[in-house]
C-alpha atoms as a PDB file:
ATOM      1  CA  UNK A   1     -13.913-263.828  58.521  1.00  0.00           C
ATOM      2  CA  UNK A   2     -12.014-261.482  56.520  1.00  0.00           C
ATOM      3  CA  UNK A   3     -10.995-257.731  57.356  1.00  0.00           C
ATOM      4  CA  UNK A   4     -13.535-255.666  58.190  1.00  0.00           C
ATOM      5  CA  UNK A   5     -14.469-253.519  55.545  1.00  0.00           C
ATOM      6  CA  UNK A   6     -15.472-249.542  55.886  1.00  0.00           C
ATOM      7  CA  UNK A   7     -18.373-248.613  53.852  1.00  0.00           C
ATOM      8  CA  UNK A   8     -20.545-245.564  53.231  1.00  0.00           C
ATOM      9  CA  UNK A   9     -24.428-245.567  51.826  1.00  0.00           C
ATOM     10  CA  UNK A  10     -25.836-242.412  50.514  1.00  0.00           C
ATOM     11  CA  UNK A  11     -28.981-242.094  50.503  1.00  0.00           C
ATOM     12  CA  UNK A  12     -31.597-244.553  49.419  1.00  0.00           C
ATOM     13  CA  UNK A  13     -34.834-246.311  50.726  1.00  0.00           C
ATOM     14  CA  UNK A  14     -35.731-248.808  53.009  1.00  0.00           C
ATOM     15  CA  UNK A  15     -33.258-251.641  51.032  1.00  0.00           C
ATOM     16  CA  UNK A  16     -30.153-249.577  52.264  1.00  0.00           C
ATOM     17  CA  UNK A  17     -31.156-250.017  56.089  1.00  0.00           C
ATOM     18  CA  UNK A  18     -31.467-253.755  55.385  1.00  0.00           C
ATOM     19  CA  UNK A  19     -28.072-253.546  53.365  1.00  0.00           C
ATOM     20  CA  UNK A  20     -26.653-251.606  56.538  1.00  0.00           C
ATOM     21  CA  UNK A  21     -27.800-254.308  58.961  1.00  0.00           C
ATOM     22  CA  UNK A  22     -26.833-257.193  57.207  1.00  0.00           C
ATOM     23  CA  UNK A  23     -22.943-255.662  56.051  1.00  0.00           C
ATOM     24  CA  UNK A  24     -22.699-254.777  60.238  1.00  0.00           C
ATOM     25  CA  UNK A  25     -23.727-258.113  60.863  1.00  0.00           C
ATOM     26  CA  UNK A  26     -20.992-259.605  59.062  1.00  0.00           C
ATOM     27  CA  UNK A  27     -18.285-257.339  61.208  1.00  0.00           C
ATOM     28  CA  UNK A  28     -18.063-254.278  58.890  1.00  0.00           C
ATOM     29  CA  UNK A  29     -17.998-250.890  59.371  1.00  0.00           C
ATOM     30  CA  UNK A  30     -21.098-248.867  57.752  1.00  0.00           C
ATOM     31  CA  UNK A  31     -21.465-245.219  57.423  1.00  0.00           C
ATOM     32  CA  UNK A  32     -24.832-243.692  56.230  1.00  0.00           C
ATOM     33  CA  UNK A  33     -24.772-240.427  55.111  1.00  0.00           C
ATOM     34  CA  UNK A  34     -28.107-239.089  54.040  1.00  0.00           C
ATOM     35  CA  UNK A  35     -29.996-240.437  56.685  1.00  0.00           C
ATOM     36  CA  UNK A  36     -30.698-237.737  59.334  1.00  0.00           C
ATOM     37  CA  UNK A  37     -34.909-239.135  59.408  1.00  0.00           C
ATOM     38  CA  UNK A  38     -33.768-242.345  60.379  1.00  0.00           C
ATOM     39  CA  UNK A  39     -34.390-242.409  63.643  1.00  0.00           C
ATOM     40  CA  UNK A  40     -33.223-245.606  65.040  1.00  0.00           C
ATOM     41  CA  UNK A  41     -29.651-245.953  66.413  1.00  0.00           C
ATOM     42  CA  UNK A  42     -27.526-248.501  65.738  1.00  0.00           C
ATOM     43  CA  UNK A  43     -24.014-249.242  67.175  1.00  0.00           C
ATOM     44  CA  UNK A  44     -21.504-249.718  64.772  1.00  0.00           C
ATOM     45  CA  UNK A  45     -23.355-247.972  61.749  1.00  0.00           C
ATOM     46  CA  UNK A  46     -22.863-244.341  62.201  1.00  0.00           C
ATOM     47  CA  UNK A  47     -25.090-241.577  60.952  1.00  0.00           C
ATOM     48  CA  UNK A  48     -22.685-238.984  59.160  1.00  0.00           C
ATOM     49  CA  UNK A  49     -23.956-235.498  60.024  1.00  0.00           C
ATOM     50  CA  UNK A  50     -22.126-234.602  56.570  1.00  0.00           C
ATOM     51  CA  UNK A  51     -19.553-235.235  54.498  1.00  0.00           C
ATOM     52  CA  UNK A  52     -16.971-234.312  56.653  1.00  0.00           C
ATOM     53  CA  UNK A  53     -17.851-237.440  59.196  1.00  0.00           C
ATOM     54  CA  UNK A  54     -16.809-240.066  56.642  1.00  0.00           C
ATOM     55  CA  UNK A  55     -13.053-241.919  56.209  1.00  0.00           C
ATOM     56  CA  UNK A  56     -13.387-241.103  52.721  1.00  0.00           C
ATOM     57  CA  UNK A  57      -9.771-242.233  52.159  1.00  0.00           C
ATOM     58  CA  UNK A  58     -10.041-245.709  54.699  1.00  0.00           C
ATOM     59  CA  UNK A  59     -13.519-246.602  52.361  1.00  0.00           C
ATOM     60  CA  UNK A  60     -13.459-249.824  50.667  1.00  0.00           C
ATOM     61  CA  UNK A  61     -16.976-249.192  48.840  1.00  0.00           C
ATOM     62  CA  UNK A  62     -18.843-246.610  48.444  1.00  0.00           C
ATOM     63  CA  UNK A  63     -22.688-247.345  47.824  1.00  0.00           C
ATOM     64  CA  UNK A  64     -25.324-244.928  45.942  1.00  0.00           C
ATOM     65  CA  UNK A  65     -29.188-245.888  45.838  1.00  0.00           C
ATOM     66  CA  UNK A  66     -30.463-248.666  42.968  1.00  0.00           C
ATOM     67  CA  UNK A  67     -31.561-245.513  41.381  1.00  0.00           C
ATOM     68  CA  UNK A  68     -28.077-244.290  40.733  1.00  0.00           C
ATOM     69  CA  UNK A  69     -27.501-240.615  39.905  1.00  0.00           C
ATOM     70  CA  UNK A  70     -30.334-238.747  39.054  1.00  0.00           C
ATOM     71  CA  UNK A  71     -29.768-235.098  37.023  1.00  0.00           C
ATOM     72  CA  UNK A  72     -27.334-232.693  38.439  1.00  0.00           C
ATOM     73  CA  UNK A  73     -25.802-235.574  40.340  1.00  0.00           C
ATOM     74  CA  UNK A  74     -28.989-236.127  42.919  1.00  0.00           C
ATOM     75  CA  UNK A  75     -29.131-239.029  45.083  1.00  0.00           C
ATOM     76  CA  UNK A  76     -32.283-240.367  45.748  1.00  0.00           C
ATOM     77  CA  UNK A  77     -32.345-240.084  49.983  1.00  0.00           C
ATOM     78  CA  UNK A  78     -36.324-241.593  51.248  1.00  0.00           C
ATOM     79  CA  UNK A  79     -34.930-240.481  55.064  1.00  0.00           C
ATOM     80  CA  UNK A  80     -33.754-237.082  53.989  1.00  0.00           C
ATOM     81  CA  UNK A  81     -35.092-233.693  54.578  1.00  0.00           C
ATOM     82  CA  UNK A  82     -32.382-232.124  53.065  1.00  0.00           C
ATOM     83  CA  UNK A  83     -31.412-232.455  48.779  1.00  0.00           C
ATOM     84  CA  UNK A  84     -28.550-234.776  48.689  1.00  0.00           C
ATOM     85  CA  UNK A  85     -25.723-234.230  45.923  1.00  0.00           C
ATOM     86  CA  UNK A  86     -22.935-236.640  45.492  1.00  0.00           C
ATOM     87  CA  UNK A  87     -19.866-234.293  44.984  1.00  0.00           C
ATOM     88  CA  UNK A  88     -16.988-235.691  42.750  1.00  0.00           C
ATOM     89  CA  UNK A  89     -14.489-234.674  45.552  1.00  0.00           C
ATOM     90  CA  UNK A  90     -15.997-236.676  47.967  1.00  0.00           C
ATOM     91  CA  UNK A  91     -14.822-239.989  45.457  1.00  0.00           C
ATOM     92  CA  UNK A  92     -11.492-238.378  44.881  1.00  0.00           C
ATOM     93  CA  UNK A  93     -10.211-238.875  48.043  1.00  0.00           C
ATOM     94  CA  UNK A  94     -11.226-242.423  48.577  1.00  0.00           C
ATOM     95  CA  UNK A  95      -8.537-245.216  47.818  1.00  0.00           C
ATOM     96  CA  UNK A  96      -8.259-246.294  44.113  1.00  0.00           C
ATOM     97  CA  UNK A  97      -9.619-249.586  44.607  1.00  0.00           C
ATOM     98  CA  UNK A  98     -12.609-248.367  46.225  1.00  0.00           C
ATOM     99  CA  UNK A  99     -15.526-249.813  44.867  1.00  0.00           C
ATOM    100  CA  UNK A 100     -18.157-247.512  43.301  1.00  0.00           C
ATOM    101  CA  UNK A 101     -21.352-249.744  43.648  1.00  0.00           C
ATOM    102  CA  UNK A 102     -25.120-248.601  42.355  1.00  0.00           C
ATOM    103  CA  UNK A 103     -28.018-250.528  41.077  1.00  0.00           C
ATOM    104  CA  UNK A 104     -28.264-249.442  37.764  1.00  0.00           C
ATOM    105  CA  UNK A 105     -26.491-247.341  34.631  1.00  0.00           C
ATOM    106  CA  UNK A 106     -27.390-243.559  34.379  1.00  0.00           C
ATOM    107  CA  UNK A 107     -25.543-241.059  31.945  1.00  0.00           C
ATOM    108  CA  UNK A 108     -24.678-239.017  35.103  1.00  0.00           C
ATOM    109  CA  UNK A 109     -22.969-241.800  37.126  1.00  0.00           C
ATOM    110  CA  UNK A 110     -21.226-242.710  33.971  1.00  0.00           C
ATOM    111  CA  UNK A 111     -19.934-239.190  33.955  1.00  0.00           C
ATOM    112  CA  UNK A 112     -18.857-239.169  37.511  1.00  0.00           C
ATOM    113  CA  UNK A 113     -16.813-242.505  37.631  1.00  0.00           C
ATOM    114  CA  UNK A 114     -14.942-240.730  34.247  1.00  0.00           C
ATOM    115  CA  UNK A 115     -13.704-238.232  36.285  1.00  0.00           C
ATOM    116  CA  UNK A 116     -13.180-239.859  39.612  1.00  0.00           C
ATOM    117  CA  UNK A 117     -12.120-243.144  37.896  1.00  0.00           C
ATOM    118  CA  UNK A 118     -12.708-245.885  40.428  1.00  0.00           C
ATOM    119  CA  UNK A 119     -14.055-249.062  39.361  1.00  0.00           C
ATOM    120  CA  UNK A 120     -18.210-249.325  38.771  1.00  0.00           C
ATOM    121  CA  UNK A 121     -20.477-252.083  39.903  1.00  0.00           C
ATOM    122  CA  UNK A 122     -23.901-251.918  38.494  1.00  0.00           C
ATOM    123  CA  UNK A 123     -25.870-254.581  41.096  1.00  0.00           C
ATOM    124  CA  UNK A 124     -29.242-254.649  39.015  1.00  0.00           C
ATOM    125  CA  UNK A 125     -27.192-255.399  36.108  1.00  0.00           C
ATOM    126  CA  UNK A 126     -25.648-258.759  37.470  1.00  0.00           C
ATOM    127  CA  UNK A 127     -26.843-261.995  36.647  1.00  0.00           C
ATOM    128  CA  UNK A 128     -26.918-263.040  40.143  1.00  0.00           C
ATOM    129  CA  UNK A 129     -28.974-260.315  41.723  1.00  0.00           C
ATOM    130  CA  UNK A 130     -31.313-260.528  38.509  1.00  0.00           C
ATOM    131  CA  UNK A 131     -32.074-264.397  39.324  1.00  0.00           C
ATOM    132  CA  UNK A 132     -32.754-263.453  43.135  1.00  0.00           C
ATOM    133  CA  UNK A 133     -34.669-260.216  42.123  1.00  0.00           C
ATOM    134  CA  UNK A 134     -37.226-262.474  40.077  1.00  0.00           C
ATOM    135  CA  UNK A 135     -38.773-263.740  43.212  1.00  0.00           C
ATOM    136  CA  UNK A 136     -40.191-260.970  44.759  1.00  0.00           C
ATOM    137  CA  UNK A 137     -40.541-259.224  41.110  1.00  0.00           C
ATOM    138  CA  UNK A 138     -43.124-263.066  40.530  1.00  0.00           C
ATOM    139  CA  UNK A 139     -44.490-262.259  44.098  1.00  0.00           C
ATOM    140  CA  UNK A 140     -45.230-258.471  43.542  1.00  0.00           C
ATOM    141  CA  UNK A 141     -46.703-259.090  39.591  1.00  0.00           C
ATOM    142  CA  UNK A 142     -49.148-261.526  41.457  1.00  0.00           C
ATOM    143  CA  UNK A 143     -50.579-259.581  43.884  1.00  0.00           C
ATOM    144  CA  UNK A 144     -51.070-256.489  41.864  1.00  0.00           C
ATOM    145  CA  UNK A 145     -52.916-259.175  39.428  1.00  0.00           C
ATOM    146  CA  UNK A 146     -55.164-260.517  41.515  1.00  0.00           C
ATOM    147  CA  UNK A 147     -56.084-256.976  42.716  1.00  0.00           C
ATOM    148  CA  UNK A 148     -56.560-255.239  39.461  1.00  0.00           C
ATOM    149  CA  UNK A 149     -58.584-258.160  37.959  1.00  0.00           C
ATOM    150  CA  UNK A 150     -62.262-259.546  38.897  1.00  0.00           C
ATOM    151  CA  UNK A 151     -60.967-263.615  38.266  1.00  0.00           C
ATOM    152  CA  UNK A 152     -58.662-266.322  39.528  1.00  0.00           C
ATOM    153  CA  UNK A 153     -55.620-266.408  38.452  1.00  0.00           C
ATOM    154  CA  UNK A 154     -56.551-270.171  37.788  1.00  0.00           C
ATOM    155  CA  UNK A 155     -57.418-270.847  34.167  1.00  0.00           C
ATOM    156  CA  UNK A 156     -57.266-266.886  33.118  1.00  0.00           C
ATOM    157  CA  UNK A 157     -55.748-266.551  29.908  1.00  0.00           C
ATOM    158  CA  UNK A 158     -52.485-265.240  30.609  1.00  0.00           C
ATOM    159  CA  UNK A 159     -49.988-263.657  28.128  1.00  0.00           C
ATOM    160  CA  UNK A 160     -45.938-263.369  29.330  1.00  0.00           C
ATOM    161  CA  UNK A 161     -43.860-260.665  27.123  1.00  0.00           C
ATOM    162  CA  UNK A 162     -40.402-261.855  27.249  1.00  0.00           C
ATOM    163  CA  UNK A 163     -38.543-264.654  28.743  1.00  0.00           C
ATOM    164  CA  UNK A 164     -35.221-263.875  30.827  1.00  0.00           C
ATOM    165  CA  UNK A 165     -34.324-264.035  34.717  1.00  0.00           C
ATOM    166  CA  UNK A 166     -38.158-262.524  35.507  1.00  0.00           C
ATOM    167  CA  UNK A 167     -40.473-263.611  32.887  1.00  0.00           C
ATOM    168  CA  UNK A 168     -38.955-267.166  33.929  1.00  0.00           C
ATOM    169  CA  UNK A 169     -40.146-267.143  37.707  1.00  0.00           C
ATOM    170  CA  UNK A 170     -43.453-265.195  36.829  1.00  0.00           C
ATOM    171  CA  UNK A 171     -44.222-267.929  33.584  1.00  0.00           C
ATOM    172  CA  UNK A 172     -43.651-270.456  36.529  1.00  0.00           C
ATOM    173  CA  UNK A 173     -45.739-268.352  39.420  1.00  0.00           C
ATOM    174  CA  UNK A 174     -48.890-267.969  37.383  1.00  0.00           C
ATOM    175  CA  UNK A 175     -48.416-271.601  35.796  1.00  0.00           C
ATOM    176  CA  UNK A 176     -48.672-273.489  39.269  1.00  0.00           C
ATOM    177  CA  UNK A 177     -51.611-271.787  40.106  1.00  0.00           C
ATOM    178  CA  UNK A 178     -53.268-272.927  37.015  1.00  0.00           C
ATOM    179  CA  UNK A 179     -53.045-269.736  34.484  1.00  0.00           C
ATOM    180  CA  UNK A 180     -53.333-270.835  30.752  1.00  0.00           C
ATOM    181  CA  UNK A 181     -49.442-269.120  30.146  1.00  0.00           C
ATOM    182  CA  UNK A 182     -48.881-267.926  26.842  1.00  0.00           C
ATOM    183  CA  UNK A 183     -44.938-267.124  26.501  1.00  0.00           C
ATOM    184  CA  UNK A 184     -44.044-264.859  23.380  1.00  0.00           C
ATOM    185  CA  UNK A 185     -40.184-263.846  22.900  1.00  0.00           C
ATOM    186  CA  UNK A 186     -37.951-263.267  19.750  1.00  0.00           C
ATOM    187  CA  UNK A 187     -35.200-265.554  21.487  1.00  0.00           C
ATOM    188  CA  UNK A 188     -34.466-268.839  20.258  1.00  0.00           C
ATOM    189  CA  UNK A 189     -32.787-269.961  23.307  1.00  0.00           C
ATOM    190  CA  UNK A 190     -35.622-268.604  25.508  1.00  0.00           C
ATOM    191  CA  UNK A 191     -38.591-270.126  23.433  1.00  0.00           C
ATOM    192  CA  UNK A 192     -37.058-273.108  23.671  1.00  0.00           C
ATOM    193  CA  UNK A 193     -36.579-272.786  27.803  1.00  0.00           C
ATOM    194  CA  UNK A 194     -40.106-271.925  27.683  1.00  0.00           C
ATOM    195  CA  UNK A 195     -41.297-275.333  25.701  1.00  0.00           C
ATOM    196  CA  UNK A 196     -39.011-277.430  28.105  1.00  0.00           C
ATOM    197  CA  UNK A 197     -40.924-276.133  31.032  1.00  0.00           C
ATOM    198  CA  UNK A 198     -43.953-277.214  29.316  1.00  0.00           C
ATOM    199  CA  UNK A 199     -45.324-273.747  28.736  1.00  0.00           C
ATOM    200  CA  UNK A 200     -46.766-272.729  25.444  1.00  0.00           C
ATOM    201  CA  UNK A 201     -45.367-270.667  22.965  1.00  0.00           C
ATOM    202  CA  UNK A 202     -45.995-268.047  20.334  1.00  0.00           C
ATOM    203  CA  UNK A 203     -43.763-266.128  17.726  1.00  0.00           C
ATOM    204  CA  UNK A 204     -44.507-262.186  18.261  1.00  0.00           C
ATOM    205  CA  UNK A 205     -45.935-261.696  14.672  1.00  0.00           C
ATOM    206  CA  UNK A 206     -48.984-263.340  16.100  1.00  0.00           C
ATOM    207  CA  UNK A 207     -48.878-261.224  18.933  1.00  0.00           C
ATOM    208  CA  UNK A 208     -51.909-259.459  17.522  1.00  0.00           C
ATOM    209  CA  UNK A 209     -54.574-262.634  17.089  1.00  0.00           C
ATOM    210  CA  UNK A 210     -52.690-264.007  20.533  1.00  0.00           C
ATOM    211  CA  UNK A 211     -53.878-261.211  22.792  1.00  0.00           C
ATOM    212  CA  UNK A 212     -57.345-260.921  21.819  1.00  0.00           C
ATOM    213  CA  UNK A 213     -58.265-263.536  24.598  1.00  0.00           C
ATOM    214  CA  UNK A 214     -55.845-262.104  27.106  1.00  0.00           C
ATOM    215  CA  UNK A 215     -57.524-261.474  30.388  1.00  0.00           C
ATOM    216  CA  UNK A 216     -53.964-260.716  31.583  1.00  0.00           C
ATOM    217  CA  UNK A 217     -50.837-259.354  30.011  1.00  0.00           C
ATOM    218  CA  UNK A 218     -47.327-259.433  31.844  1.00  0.00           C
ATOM    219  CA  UNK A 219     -44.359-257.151  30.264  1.00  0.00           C
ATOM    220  CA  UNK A 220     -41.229-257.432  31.135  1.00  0.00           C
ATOM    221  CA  UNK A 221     -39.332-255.686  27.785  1.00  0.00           C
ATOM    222  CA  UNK A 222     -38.297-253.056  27.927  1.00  0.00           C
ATOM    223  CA  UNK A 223     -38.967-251.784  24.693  1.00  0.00           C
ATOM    224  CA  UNK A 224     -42.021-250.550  22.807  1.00  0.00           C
ATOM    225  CA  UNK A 225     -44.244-254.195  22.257  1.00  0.00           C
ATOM    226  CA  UNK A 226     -47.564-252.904  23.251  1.00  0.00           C
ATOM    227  CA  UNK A 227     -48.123-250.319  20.534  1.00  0.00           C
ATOM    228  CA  UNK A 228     -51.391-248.876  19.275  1.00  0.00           C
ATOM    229  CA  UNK A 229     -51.758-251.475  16.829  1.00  0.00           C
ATOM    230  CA  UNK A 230     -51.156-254.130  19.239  1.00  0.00           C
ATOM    231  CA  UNK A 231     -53.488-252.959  21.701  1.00  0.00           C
ATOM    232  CA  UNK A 232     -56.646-252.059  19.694  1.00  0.00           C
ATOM    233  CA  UNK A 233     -56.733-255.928  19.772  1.00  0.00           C
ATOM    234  CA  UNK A 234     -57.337-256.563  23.341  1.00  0.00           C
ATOM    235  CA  UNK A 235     -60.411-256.900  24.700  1.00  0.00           C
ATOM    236  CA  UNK A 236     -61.281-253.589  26.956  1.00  0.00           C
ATOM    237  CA  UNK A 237     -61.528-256.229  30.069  1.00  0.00           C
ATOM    238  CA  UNK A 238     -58.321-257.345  29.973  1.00  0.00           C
ATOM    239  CA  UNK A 239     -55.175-255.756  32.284  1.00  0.00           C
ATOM    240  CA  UNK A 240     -51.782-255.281  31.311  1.00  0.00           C
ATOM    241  CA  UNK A 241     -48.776-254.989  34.001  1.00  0.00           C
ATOM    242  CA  UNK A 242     -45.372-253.527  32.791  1.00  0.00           C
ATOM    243  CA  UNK A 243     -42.727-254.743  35.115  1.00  0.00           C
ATOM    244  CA  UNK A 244     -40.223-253.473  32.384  1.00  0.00           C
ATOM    245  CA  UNK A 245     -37.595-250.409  33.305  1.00  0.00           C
ATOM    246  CA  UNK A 246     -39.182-246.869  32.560  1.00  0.00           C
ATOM    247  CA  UNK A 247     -41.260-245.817  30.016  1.00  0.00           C
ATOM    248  CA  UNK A 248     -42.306-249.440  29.756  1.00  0.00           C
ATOM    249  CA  UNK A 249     -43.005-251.559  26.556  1.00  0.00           C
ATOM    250  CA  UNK A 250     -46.557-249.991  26.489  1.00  0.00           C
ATOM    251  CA  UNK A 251     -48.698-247.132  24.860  1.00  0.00           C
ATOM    252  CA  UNK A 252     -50.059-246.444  28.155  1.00  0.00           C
ATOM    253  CA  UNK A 253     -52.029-243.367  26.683  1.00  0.00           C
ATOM    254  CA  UNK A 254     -53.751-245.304  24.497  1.00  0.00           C
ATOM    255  CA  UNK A 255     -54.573-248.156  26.485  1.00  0.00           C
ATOM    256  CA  UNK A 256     -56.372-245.461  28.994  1.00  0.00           C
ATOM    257  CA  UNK A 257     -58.249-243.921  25.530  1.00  0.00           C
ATOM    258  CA  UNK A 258     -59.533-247.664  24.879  1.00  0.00           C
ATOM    259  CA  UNK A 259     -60.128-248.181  28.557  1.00  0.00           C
ATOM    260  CA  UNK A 260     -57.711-250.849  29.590  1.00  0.00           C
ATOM    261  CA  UNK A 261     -56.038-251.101  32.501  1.00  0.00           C
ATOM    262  CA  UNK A 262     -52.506-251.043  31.921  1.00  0.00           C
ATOM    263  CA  UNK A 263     -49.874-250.444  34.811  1.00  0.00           C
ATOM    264  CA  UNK A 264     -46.218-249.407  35.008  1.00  0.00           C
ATOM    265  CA  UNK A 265     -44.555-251.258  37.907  1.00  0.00           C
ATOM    266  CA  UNK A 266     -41.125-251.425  37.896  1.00  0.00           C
ATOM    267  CA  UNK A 267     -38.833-252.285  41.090  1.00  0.00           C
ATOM    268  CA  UNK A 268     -41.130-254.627  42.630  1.00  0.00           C
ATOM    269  CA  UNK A 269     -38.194-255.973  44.544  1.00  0.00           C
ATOM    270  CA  UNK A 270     -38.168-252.901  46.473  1.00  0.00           C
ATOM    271  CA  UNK A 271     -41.483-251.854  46.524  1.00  0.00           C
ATOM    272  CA  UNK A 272     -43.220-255.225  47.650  1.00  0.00           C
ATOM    273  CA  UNK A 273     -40.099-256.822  49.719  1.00  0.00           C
ATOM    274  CA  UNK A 274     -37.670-254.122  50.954  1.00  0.00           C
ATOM    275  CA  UNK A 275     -36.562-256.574  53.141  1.00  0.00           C
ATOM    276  CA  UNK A 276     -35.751-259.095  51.012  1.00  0.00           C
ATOM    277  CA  UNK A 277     -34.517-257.067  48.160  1.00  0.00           C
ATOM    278  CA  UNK A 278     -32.077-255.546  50.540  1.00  0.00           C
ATOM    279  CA  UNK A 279     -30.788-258.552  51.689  1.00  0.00           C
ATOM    280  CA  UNK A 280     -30.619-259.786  48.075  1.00  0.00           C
ATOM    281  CA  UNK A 281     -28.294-256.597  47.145  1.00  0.00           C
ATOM    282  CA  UNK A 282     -26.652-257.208  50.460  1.00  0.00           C
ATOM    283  CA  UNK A 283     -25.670-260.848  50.003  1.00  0.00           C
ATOM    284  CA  UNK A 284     -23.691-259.882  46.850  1.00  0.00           C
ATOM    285  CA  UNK A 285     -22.150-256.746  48.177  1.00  0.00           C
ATOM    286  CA  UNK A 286     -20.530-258.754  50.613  1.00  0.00           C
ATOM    287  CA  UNK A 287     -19.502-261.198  48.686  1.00  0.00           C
ATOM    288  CA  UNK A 288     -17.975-258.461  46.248  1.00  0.00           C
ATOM    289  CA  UNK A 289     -16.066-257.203  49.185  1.00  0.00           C
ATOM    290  CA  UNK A 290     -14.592-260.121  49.820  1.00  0.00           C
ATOM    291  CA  UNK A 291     -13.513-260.556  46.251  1.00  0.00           C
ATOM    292  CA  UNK A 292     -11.889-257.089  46.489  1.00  0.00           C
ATOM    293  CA  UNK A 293     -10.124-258.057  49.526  1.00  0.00           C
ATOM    294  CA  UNK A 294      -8.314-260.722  47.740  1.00  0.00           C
ATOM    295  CA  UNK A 295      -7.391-258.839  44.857  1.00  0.00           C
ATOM    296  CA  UNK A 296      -5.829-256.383  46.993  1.00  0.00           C
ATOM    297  CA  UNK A 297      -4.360-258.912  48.975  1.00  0.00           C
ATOM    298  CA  UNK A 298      -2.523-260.649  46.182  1.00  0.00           C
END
């Protein structure tokens, strides 16, 4: 085992206690500020009162929520009772190597690491955490299917909107359990995954005459696929689940005029296996520590 690291979480949901655990359990040093509802204690991760209770210049990483920065640099905090606000002096004083770590892009975090200029790890973004994500993302799509729909999952008609790291483990998911899988992307590379898995294909002009036997529609693009004109030719039975990243690929206002179900339900990771997902973003936080070690080591 390497040196122990020092790192502080701010803020977050039930994925950073998990992260906390696991980085403690591998012999570093965890600081959580942003927690004062958390009411278990833990020795060797210690509950900052506020700011002023964190090594801010001994930190090897710092890490914010999945959700990044929110307006008016908020952090997300579940086990808060106060508003949380990451201040830019806060990052100024940590080492220059200090890794900034978040799960995704937002204009204000872009903003901050500007200023403060430290070096930016986007974990949703990686290729890694993507592939381990799709699990419980497959897991969480299926159980909100099979309670928002009155039929097996076995021989429904199922349509899957796009093809990466996710639409590959759900295409797989609903296949084994006998779903008639219809795959439709605009990638070569991906349609052609698809057909060497054995799953059928479509090309999204036909999207329209494909969907009108669709008892169930999975999105996961996150761009607008399920327009008006796309939806009108549903039938009113069927259910549509957008895993994609806010607003979703759907018209979700229309689908509720036509009376279709149609869900937005993204972050299944964290919403149907905190545990897991936490260990998932805590398995590669680790391992980027260690990487950082060695580069300052060299």
């Amino acid at each position: 085992m390497g040196k122990a690291n020092k790192v502080v979480i701010i803020g977050g949901d039930a994925r950073q206690i998990e992260i906390a655990e696991s980085l403690l359990a591998e012999g570093n040093e965890v600081f959580l500020l942003g927690f004062d509802q958390w009411m278990r204690n833990v020795a060797g991760i210690s509950k900052a009162v506020s700011d002023t209770d964190v090594p801010w210049s001994e930190l090897d990483a710092v890490l914010l929520p999945v959700s990044g920065l929110k307006s008016d640099n908020k952090v997300e905090a579940c086990f808060s009772s106060k508003e949380l606000i990451l201040q830019e002096s806060w990052l100024k004083k940590t080492p220059q190597n200090c890794l900034i770590m978040s799960g995704i892009h937002t204009n204000e975090l872009e903003t901050v690491i500007h200023t403060v200029k430290r070096p930016l790890i986007k974990l949703l973004e990686r290729d890694d955490v993507a592939i381990y994500n799709s699990i419980p993302s497959a897991e969480g799509t299926l159980l909100m299917a099979m309670q928002e729909t009155e039929i097996t999952m076995h021989k429904s008609n199922t349509v899957i909107l796009g093809f990466g790291r996710t639409g590959q483990t759900i295409a797989r998911t609903f296949s084994v359990l006998g779903a008639y899988a219809k795959v439709g992307t605009i990638h070569p590379s991906e349609k052609a995954r698809a057909e060497a898995m054995g799953l059928e294909t479509f090309e999204f002009e036909d999207l329209s005459t494909v969907v009108q036997s669709a008892d169930l529609c999975i999105n996961s693009i996150p761009a607008m696929v399920l327009p008006e004109d796309i939806l009108i030719h549903f039938p009113v039975r069927s259910v549509i689940i957008d895993i994609a990243s806010p607003p979703g690929g759907t018209d979700f206002e229309y689908a509720k005029k036509r009376g279709i179900k149609a869900i937005l339900a993204p972050g299944l990771p964290g919403a149907v296996a905190p545990k897991t997902a936490g260990r998932i973003l805590a398995k590669v936080i680790s391992q980027l520590l260690g990487e950082n070690q060695v580069e300052k080591e060299a």
